[in-house]
N, C-alpha and C. Protein backbone atom coordinates (compact mmCIF):
# COMPACT_ATOMS: atom_id res chain seq x y z
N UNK A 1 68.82 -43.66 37.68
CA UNK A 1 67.80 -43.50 38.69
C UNK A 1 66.60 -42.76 38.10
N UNK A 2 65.44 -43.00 38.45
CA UNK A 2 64.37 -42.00 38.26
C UNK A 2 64.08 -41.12 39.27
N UNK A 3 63.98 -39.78 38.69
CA UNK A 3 63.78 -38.60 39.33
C UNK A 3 62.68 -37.84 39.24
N UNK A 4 61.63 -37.96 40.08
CA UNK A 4 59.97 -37.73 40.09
C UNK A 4 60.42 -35.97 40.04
N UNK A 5 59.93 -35.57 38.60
CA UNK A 5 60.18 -33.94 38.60
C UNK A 5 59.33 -32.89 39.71
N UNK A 6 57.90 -33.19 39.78
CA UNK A 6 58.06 -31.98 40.68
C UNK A 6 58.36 -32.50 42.24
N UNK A 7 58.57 -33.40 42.68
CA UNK A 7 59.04 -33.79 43.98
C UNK A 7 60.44 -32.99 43.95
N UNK A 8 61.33 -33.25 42.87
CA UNK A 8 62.59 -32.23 42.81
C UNK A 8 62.57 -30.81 42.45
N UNK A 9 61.57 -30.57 41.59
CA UNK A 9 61.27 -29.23 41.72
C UNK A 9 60.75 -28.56 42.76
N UNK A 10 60.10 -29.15 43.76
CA UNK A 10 59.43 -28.29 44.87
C UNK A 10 60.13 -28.44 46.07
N UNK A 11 61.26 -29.23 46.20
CA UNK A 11 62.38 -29.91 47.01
C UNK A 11 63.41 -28.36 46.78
N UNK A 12 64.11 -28.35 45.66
CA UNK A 12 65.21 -26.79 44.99
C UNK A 12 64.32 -25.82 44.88
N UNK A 13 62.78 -25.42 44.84
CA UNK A 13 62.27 -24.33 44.94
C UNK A 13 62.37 -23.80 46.32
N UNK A 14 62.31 -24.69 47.19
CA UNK A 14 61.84 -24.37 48.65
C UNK A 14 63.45 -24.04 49.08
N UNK A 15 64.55 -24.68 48.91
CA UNK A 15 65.65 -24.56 48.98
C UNK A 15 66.07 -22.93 48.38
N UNK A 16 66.09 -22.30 47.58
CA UNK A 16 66.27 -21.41 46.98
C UNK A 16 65.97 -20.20 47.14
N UNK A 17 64.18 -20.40 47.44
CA UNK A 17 63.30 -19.50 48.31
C UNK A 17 63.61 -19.00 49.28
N UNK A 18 64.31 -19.94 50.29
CA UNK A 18 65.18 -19.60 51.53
C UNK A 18 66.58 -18.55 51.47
N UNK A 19 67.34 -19.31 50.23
CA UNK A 19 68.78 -18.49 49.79
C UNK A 19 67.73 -17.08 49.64
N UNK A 20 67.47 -16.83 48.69
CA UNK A 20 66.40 -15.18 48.31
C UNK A 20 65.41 -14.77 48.61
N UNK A 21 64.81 -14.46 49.84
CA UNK A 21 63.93 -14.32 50.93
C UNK A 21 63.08 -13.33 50.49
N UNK A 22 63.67 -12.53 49.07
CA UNK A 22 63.29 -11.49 48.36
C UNK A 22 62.43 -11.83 47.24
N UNK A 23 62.86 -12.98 46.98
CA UNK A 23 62.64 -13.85 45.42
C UNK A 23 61.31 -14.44 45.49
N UNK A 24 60.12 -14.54 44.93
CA UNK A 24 58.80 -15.37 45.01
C UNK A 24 59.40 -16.48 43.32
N UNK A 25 59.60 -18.03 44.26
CA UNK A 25 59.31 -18.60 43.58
C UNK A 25 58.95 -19.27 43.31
N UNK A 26 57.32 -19.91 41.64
CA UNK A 26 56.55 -20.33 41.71
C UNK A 26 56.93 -21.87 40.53
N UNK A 27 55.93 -22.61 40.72
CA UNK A 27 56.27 -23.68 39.75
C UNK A 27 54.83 -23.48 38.89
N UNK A 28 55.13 -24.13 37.58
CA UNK A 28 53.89 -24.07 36.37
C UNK A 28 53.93 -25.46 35.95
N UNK A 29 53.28 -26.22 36.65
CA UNK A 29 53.73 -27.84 36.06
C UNK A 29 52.56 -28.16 34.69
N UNK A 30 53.12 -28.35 33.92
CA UNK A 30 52.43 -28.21 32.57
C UNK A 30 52.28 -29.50 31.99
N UNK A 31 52.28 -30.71 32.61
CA UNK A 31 52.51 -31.86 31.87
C UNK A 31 50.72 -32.58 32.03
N UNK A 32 50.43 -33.75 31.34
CA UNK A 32 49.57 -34.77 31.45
C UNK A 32 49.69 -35.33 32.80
N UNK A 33 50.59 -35.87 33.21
CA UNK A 33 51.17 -36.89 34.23
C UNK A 33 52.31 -36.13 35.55
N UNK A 34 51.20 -35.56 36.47
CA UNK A 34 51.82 -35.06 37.54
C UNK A 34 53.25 -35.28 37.95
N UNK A 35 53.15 -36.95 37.70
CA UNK A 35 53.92 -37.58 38.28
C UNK A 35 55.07 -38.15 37.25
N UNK A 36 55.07 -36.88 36.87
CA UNK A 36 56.63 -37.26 35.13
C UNK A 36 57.40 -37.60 35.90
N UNK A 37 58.25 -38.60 35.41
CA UNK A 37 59.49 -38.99 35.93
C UNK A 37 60.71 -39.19 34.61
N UNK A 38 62.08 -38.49 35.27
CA UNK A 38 62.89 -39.13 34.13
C UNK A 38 64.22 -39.71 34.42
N UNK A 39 64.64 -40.59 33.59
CA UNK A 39 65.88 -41.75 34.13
C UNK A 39 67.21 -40.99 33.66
N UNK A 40 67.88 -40.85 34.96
CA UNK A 40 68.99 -40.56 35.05
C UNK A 40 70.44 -40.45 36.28
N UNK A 41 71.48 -39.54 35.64
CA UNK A 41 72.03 -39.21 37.12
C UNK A 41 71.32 -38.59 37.69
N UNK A 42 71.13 -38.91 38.63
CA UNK A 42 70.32 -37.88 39.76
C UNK A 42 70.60 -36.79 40.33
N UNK A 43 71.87 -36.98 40.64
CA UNK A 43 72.76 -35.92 41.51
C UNK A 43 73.18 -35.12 40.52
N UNK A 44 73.46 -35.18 39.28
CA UNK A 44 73.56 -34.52 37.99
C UNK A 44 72.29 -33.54 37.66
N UNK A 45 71.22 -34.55 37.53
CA UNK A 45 70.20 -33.68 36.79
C UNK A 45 69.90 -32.76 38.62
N UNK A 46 69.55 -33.14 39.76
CA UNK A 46 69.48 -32.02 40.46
C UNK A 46 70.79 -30.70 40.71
N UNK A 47 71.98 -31.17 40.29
CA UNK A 47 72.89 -29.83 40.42
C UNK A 47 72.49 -29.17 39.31
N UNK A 48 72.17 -29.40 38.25
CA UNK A 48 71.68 -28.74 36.65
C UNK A 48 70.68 -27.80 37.44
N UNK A 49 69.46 -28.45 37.25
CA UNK A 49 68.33 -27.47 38.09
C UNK A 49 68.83 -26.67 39.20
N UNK A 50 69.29 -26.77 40.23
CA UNK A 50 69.84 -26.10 41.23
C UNK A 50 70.81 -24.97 40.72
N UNK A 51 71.61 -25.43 39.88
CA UNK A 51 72.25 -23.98 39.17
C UNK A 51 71.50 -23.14 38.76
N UNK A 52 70.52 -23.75 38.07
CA UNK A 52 69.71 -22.70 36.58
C UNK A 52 68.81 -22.15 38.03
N UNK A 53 68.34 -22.65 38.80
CA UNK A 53 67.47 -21.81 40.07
C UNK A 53 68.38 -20.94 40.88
N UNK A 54 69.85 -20.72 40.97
CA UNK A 54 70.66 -20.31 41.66
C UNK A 54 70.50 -18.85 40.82
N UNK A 55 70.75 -19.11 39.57
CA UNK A 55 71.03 -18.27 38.94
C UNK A 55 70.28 -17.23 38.88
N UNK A 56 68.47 -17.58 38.35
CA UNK A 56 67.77 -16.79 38.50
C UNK A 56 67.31 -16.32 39.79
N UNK A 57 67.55 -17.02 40.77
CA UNK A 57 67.32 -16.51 42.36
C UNK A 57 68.26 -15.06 42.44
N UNK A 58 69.95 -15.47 42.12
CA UNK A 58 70.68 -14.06 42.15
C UNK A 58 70.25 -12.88 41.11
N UNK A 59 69.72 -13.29 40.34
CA UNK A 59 69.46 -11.81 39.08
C UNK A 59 68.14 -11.53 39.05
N UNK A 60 67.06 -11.92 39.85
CA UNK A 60 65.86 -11.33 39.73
C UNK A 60 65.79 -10.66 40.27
N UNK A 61 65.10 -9.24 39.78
CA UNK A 61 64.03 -8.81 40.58
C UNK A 61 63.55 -9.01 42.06
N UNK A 62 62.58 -9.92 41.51
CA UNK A 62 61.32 -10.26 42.47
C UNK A 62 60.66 -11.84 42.15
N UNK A 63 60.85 -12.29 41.00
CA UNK A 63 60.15 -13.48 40.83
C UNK A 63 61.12 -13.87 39.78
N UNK A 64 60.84 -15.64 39.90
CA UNK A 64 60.98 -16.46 39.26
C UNK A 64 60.45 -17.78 39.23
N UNK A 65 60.13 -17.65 37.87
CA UNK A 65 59.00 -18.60 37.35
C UNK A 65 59.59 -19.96 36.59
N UNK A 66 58.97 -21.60 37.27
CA UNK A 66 59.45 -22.55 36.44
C UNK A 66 58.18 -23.49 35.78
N UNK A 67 58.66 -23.51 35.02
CA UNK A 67 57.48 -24.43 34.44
C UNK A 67 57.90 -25.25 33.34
N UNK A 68 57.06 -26.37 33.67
CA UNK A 68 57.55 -27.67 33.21
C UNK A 68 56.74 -27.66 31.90
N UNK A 69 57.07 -28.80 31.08
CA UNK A 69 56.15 -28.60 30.09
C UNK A 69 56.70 -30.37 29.07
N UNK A 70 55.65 -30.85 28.11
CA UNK A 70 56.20 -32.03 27.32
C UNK A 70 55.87 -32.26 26.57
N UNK A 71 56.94 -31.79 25.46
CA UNK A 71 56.76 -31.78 23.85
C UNK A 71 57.26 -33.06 23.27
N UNK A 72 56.39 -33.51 22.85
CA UNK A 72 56.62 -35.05 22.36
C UNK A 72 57.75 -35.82 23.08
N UNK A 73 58.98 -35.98 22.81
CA UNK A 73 59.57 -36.83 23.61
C UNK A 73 60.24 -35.88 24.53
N UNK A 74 60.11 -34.73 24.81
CA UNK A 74 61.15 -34.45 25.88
C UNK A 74 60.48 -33.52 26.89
N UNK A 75 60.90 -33.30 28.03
CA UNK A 75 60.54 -32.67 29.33
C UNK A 75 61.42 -30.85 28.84
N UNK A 76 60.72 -29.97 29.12
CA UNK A 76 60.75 -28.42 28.67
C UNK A 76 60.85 -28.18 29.96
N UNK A 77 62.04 -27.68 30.48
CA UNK A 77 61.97 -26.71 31.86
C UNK A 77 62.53 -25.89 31.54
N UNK A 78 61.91 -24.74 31.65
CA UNK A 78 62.07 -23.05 31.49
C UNK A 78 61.56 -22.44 33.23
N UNK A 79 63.13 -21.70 33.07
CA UNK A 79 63.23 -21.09 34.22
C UNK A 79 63.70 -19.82 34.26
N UNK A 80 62.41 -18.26 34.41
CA UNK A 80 61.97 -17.45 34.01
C UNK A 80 62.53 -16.53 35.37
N UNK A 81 63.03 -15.60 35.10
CA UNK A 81 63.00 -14.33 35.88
C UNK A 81 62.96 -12.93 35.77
N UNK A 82 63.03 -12.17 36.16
CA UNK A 82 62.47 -10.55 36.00
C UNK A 82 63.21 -9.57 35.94
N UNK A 83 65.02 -10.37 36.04
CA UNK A 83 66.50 -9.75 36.54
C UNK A 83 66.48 -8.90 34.93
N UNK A 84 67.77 -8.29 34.82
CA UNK A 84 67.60 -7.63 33.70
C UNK A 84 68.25 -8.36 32.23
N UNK A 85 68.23 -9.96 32.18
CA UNK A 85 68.44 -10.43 31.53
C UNK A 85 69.52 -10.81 30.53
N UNK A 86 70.34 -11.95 29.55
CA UNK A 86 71.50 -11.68 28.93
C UNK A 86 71.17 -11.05 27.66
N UNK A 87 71.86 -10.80 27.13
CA UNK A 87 72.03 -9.77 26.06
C UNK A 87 72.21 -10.65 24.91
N UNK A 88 71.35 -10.96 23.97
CA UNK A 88 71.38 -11.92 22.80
C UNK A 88 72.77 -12.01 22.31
N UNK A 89 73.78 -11.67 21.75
CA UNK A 89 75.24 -11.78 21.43
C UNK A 89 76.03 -12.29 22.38
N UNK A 90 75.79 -12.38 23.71
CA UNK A 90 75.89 -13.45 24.83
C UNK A 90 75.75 -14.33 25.16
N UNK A 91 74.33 -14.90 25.14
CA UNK A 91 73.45 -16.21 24.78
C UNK A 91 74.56 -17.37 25.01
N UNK A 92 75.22 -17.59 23.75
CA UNK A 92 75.63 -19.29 23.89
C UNK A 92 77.25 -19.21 24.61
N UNK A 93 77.50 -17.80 24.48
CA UNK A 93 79.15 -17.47 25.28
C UNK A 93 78.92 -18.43 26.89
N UNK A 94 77.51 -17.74 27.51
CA UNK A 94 77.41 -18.11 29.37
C UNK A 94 77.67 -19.46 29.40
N UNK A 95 77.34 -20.36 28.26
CA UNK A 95 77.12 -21.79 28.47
C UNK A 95 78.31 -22.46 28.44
N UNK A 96 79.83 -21.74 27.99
CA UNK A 96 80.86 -21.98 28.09
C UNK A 96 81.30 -21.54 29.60
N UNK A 97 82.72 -22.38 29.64
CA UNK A 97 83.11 -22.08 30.94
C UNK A 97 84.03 -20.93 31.25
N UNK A 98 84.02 -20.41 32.39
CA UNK A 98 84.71 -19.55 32.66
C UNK A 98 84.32 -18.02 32.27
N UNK A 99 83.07 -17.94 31.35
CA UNK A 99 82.79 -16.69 30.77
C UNK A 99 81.36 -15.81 32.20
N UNK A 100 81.79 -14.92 32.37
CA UNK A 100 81.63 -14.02 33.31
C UNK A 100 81.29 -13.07 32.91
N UNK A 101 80.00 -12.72 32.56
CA UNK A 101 79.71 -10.96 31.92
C UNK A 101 79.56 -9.81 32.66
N UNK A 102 79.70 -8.75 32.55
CA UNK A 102 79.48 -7.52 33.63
C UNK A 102 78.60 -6.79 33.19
N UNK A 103 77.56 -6.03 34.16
CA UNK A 103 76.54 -5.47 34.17
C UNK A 103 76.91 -4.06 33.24
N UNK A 104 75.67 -3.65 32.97
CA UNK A 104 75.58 -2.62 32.71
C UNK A 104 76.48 -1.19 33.31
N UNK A 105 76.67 -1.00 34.42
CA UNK A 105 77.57 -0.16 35.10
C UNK A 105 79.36 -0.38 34.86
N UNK A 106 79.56 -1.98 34.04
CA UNK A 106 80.50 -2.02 33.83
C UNK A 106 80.95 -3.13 35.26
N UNK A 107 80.57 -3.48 35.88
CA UNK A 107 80.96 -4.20 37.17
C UNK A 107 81.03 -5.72 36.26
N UNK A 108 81.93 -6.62 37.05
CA UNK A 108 81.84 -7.77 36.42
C UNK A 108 80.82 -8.34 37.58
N UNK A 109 79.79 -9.17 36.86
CA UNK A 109 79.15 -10.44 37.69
C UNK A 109 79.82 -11.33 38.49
N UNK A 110 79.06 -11.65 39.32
CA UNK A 110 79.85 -12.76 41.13
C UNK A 110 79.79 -14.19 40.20
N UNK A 111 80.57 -14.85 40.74
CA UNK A 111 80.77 -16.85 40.39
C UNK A 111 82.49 -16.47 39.75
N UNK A 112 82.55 -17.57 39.26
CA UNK A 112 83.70 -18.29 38.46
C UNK A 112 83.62 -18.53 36.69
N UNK A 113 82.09 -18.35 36.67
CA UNK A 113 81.72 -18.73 35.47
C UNK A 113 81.10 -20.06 34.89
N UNK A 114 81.28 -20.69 36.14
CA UNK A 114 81.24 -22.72 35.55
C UNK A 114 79.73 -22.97 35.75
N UNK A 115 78.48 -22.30 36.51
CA UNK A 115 77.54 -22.88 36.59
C UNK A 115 76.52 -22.89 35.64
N UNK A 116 76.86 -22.27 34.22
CA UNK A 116 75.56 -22.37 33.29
C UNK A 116 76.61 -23.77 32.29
N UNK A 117 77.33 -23.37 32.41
CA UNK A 117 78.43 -24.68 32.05
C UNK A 117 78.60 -25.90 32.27
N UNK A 118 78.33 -25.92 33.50
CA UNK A 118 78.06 -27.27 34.02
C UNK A 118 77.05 -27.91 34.00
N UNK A 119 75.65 -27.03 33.54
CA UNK A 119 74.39 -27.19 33.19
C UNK A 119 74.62 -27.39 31.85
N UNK A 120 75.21 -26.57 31.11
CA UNK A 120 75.17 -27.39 30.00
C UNK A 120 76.00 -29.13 29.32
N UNK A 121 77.04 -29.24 30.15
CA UNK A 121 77.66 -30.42 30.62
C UNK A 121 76.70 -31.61 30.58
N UNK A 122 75.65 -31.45 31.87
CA UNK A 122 74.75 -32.58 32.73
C UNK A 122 73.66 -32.53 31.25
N UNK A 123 73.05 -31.44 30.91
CA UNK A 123 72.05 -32.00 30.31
C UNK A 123 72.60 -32.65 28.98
N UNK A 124 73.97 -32.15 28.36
CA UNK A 124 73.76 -32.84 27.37
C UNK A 124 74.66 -34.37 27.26
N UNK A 125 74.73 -34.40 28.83
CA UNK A 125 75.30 -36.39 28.97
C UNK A 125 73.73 -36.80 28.82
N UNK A 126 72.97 -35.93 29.25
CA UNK A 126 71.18 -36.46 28.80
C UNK A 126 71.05 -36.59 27.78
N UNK A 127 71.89 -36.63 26.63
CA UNK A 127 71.33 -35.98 25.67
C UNK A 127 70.18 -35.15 25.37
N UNK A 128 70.36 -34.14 25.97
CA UNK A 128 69.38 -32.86 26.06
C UNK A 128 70.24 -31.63 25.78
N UNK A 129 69.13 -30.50 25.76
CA UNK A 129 69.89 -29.54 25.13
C UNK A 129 69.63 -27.97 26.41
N UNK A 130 70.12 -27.31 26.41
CA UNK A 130 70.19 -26.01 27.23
C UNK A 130 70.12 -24.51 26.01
N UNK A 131 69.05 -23.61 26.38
CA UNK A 131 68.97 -22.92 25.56
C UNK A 131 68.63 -21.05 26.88
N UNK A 132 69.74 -20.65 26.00
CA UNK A 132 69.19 -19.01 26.84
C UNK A 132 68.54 -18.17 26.01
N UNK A 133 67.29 -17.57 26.87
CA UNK A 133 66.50 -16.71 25.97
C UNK A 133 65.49 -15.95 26.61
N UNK A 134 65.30 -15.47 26.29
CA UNK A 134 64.29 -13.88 26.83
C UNK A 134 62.93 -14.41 27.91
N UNK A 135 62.74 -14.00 29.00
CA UNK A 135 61.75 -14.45 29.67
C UNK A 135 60.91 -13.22 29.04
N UNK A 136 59.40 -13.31 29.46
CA UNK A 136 58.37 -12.90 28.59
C UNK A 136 58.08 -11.40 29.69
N UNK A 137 58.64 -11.50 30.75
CA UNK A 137 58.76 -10.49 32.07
C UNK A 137 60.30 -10.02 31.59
N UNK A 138 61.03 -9.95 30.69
CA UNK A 138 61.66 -9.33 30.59
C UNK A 138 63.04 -9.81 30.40
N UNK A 139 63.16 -10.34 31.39
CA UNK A 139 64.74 -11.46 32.00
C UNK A 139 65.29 -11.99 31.61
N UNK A 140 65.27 -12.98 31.84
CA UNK A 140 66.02 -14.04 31.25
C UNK A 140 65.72 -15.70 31.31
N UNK A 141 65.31 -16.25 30.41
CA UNK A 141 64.49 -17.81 30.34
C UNK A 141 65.97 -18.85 30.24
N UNK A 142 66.31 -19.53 30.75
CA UNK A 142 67.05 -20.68 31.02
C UNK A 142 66.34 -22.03 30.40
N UNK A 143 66.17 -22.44 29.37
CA UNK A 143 65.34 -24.14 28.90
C UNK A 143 66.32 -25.18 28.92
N UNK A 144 65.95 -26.02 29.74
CA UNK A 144 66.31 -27.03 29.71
C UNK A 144 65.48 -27.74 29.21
N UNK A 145 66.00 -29.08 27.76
CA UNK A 145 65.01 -29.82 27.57
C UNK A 145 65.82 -31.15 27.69
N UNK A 146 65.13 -32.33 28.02
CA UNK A 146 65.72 -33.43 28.25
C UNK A 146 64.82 -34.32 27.69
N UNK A 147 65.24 -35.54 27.34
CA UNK A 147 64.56 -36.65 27.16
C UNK A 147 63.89 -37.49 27.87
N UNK A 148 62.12 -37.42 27.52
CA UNK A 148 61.45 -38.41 28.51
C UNK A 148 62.27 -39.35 29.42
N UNK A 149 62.70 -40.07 28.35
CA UNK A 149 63.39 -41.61 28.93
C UNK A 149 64.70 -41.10 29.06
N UNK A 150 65.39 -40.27 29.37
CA UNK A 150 66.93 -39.76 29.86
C UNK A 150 67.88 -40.44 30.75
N UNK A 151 68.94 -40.98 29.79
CA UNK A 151 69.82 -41.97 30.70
C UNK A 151 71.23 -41.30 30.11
N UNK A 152 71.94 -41.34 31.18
CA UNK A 152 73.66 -40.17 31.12
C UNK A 152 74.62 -41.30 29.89
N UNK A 153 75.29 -40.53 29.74
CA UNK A 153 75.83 -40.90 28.31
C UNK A 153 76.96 -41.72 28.99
């Protein structure tokens, strides 16, 4: 299926916004073509996004920032928040399943563990890739990159 990105991005922003009434969140659509579209599962690539927005909705702050972006063949979604971020020696552990880190106070974090997992699952039947890394506010950046033309494996 093709999935018109910010029609789905502003569809799970508004959705999300609601879950965290606390949370301001904005979109940065960065492309040539408003109207990017990319071929795939649908219901896949929106639970992907919907996680990675779940996520930063529960650990921010105050904001979280998405923005699209398109580096030669693939669609860049980085999804930015202000929470207090993962801890580089962590990084590629979250993207496995079941792994659950605990805060600073020693508390373990809320879920099961499966939703950066399952994001990494969906994007890479895209053949795409999922990357964790430092938002520029501090947090924590979530990239998803996928392939223009993205069809599930």
């Amino acid at each position: 299926e093709h999935v018109q990105l910010s029609d789905l991005l502003q569809e799970l922003t508004s959705q999300y916004a609601a879950l965290f009434p606390t949370v301001e969140f904005a979109i940065d659509q960065q492309t040539d073509d408003p109207d990017a579209c990319m071929t795939g599962d649908a219901v896949g690539i929106r639970r992907a996004l919907g996680n990675v927005l779940a996520n930063a909705g529960r650990y921010a702050k105050g904001h979280v920032r998405i923005t699209v972006s398109q580096q030669g063949h693939q669609f860049l979604i980085d999804v930015d928040d202000d929470g207090p971020g993962i801890p580089e020696a962590e990084r590629n552990r979250v993207l496995e399943p079941f792994v659950r880190l605990t805060s600073e106070d020693g508390a373990e974090q809320g879920g099961v563990g499966l939703g950066l997992a399952l994001v990494n699952r969906i994007v890479s039947q895209h053949d795409g890739t999922v990357s964790v890394l430092s938002a520029p506010q501090g947090g924590c950046r979530i990239r998803t990159a996928w392939p223009v033309n993205s069809t599930q494996a």
